[in-house]
N, C-alpha and C. Protein backbone atom coordinates (compact mmCIF):
# COMPACT_ATOMS: atom_id res chain seq x y z
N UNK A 1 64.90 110.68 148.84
CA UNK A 1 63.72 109.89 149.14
C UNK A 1 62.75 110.73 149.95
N UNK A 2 61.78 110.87 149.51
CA UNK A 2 60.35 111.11 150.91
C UNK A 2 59.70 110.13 151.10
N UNK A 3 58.80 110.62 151.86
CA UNK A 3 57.65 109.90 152.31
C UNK A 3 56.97 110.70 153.54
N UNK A 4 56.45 109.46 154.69
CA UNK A 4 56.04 109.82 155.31
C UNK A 4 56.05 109.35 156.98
N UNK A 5 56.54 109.75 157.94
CA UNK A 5 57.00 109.34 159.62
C UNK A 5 55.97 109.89 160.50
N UNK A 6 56.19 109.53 161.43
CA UNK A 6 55.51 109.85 162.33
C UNK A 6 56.24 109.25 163.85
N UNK A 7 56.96 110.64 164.43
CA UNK A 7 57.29 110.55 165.65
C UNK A 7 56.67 110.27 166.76
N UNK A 8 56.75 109.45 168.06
CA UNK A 8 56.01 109.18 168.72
C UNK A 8 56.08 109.50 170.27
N UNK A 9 55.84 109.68 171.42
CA UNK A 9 56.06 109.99 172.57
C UNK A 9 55.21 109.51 173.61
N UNK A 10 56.07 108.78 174.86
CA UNK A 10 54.77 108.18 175.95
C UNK A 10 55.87 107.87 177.01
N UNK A 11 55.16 108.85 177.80
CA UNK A 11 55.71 108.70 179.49
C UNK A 11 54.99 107.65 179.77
N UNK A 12 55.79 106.39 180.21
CA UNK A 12 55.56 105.04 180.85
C UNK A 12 55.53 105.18 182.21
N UNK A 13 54.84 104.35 183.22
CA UNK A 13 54.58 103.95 184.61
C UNK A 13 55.62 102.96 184.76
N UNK A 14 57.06 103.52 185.03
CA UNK A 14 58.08 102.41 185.75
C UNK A 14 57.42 100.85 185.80
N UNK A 15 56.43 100.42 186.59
CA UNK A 15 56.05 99.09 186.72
C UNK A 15 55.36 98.15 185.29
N UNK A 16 55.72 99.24 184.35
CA UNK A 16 54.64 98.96 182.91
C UNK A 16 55.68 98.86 181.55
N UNK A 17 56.63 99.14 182.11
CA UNK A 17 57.66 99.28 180.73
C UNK A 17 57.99 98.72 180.02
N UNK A 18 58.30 97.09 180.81
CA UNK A 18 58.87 96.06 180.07
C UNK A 18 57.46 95.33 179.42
N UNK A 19 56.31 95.30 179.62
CA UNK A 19 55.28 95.37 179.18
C UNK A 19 54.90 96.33 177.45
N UNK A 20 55.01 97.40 178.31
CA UNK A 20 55.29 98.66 176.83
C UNK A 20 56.13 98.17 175.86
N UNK A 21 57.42 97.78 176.34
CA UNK A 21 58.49 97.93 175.29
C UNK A 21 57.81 96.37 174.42
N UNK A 22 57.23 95.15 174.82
CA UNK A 22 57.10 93.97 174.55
C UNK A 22 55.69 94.51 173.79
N UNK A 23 54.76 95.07 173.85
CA UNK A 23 53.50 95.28 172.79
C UNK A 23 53.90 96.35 171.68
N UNK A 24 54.82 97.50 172.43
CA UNK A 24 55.23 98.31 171.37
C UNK A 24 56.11 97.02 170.13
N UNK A 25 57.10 96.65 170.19
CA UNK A 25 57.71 95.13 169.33
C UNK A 25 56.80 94.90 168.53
N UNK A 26 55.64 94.23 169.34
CA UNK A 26 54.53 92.99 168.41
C UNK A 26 53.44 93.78 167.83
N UNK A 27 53.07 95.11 168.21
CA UNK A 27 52.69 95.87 167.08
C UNK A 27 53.42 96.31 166.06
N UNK A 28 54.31 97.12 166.34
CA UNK A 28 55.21 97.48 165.07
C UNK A 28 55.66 96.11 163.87
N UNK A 29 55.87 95.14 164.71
CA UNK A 29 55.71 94.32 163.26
C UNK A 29 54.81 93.77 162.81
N UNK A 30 53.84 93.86 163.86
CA UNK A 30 52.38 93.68 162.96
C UNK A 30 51.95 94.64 161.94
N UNK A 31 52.38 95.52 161.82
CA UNK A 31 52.04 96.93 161.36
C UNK A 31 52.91 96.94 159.88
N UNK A 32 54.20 96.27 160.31
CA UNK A 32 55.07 95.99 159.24
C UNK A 32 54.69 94.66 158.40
N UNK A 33 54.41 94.27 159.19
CA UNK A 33 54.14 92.40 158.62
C UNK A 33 53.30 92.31 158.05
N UNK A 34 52.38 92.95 158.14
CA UNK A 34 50.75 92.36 157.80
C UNK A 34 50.28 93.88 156.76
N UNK A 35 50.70 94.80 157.21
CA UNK A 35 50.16 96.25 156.67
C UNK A 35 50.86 97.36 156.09
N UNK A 36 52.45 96.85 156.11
CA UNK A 36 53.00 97.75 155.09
C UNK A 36 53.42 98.60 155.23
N UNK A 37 53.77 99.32 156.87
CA UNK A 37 54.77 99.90 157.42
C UNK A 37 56.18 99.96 157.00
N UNK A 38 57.26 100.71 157.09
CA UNK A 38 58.52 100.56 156.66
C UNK A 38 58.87 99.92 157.83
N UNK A 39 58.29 100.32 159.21
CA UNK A 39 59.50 99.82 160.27
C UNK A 39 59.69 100.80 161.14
N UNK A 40 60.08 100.49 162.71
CA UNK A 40 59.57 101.69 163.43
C UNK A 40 61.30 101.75 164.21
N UNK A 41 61.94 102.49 164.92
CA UNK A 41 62.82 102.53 166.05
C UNK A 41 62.38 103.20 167.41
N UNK A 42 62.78 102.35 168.49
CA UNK A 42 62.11 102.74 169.60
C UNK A 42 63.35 103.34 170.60
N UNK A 43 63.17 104.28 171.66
CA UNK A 43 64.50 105.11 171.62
C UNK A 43 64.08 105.47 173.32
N UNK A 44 65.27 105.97 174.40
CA UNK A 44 64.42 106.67 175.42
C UNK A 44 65.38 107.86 175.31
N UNK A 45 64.63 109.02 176.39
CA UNK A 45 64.94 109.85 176.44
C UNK A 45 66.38 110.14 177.75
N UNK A 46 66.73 110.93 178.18
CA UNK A 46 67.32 111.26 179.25
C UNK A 46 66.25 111.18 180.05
N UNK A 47 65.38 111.92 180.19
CA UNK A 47 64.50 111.93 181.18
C UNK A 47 63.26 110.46 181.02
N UNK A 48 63.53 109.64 180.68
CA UNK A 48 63.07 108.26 180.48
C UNK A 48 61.42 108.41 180.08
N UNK A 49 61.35 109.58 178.81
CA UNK A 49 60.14 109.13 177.94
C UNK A 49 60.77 108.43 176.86
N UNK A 50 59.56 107.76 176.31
CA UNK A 50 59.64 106.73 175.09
C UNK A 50 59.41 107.29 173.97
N UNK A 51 60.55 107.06 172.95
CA UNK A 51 60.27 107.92 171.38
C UNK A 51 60.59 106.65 170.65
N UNK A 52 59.36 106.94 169.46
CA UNK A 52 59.51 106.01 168.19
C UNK A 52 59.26 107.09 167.35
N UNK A 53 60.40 106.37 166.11
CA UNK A 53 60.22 106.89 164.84
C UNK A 53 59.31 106.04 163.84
N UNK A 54 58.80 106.16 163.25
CA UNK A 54 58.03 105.12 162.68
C UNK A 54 57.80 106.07 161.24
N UNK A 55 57.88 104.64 160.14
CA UNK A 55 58.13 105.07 158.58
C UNK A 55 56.83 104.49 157.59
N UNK A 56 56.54 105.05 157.19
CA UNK A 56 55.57 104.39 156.07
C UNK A 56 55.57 105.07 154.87
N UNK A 57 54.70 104.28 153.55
CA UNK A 57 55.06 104.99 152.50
C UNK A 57 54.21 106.03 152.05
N UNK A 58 53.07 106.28 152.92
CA UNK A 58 52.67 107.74 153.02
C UNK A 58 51.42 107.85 154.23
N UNK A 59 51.28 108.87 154.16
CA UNK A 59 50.13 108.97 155.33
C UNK A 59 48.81 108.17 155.18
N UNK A 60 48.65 108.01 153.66
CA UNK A 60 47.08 107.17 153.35
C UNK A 60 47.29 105.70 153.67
N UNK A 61 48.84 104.96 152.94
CA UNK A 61 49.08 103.72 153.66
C UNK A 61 48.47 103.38 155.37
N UNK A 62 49.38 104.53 156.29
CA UNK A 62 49.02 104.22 157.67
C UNK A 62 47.24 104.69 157.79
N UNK A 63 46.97 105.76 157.23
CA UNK A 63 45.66 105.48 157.77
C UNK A 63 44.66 104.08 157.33
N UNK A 64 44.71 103.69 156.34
CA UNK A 64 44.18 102.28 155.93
C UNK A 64 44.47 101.00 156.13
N UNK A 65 46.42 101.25 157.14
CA UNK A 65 46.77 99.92 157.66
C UNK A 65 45.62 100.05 159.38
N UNK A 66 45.61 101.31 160.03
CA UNK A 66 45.31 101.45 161.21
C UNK A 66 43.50 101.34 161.32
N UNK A 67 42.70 101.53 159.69
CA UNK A 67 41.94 101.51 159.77
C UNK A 67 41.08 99.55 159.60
N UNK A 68 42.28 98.97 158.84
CA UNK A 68 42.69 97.67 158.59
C UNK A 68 42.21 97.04 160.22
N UNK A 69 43.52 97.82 160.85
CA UNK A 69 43.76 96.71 162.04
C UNK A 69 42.48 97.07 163.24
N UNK A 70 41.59 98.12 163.10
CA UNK A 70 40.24 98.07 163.74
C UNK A 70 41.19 98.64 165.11
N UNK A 71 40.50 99.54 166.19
CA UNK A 71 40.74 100.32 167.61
C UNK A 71 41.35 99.19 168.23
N UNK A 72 42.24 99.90 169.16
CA UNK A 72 43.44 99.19 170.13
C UNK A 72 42.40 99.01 171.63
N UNK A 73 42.98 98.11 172.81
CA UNK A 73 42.77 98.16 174.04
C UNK A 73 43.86 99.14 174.32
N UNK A 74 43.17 100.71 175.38
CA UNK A 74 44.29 101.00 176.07
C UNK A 74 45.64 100.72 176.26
N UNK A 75 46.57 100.66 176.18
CA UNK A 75 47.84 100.31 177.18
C UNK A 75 48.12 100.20 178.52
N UNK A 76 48.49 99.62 179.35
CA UNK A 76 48.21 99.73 181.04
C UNK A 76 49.46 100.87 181.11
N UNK A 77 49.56 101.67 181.96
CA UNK A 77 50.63 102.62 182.75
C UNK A 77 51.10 103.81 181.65
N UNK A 78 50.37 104.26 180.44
CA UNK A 78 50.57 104.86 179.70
C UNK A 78 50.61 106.56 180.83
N UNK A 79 51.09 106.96 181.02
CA UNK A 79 51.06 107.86 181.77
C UNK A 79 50.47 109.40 180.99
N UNK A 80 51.34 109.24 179.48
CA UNK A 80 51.32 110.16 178.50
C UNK A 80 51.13 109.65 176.93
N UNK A 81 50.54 110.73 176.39
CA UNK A 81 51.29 109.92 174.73
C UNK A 81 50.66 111.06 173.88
N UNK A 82 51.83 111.41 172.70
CA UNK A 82 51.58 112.35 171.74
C UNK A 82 52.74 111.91 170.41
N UNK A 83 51.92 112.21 169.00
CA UNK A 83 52.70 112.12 168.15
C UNK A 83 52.41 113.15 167.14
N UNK A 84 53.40 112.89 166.41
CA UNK A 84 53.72 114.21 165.42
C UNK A 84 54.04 113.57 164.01
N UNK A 85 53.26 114.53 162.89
CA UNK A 85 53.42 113.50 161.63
C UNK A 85 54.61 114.60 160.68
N UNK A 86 54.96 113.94 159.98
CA UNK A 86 56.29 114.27 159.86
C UNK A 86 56.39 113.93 158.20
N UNK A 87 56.61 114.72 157.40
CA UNK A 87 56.73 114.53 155.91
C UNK A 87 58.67 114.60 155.67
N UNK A 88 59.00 113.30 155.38
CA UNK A 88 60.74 113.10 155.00
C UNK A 88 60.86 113.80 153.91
N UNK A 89 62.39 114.71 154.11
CA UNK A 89 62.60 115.23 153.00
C UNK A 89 63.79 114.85 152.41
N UNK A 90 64.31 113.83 153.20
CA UNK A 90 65.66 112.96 152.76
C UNK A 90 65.61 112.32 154.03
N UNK A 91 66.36 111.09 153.59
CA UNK A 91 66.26 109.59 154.52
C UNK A 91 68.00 108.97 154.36
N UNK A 92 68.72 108.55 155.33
CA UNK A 92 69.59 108.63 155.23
C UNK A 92 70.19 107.26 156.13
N UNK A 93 69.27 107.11 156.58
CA UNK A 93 69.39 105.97 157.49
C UNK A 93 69.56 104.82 156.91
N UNK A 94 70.31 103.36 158.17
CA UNK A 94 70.92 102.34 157.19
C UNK A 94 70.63 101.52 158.49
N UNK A 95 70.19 100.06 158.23
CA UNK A 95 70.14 98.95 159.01
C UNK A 95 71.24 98.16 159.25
N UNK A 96 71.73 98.04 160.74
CA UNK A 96 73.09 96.82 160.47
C UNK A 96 72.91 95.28 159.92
């Protein structure tokens, strides 16, 4: 299988997280729900940054779901954030 991912990264403000983790949720399935995302996993690090994997069925999908859903408000306590786009060259993964 290919396609297309896009890894994600964001040093959170301790007082902002459970916040983060609750909009990161209700976007990703908005993203899935409404626009056709595969579906994202949200992950921390040892050193407590935030990684998502996030799947779609190619890069033009996400740019026309993101262009769909019109510019975000900031995030509060985002400290950091960088992502990386990522072309699958096999998918292997399985939902319980």
């Amino acid at each position: 299988m290919t396609g297309f991912a896009v890894l994600y990264r964001w040093a959170v403000e301790p007082d902002h997280e459970a916040y983060f983790i609750e909009r990161w949720r209700a976007g990703t399935a908005l993203l899935r729900d409404r626009y056709g995302a595969l579906g994202s996993c949200l992950a921390r690090t040892d050193e407590g940054e935030f990684i998502a994997f996030a799947r779609w069925p190619s890069e033009e999908a996400r740019a026309a779901a993101f262009a769909a859903r019109g510019p975000l408000e900031p995030w509060p306590g985002i400290a950091s954030f960088s992502e990386t786009k990522l072309s699958v060259i096999a998918d292997l993964l399985t939902s319980p």
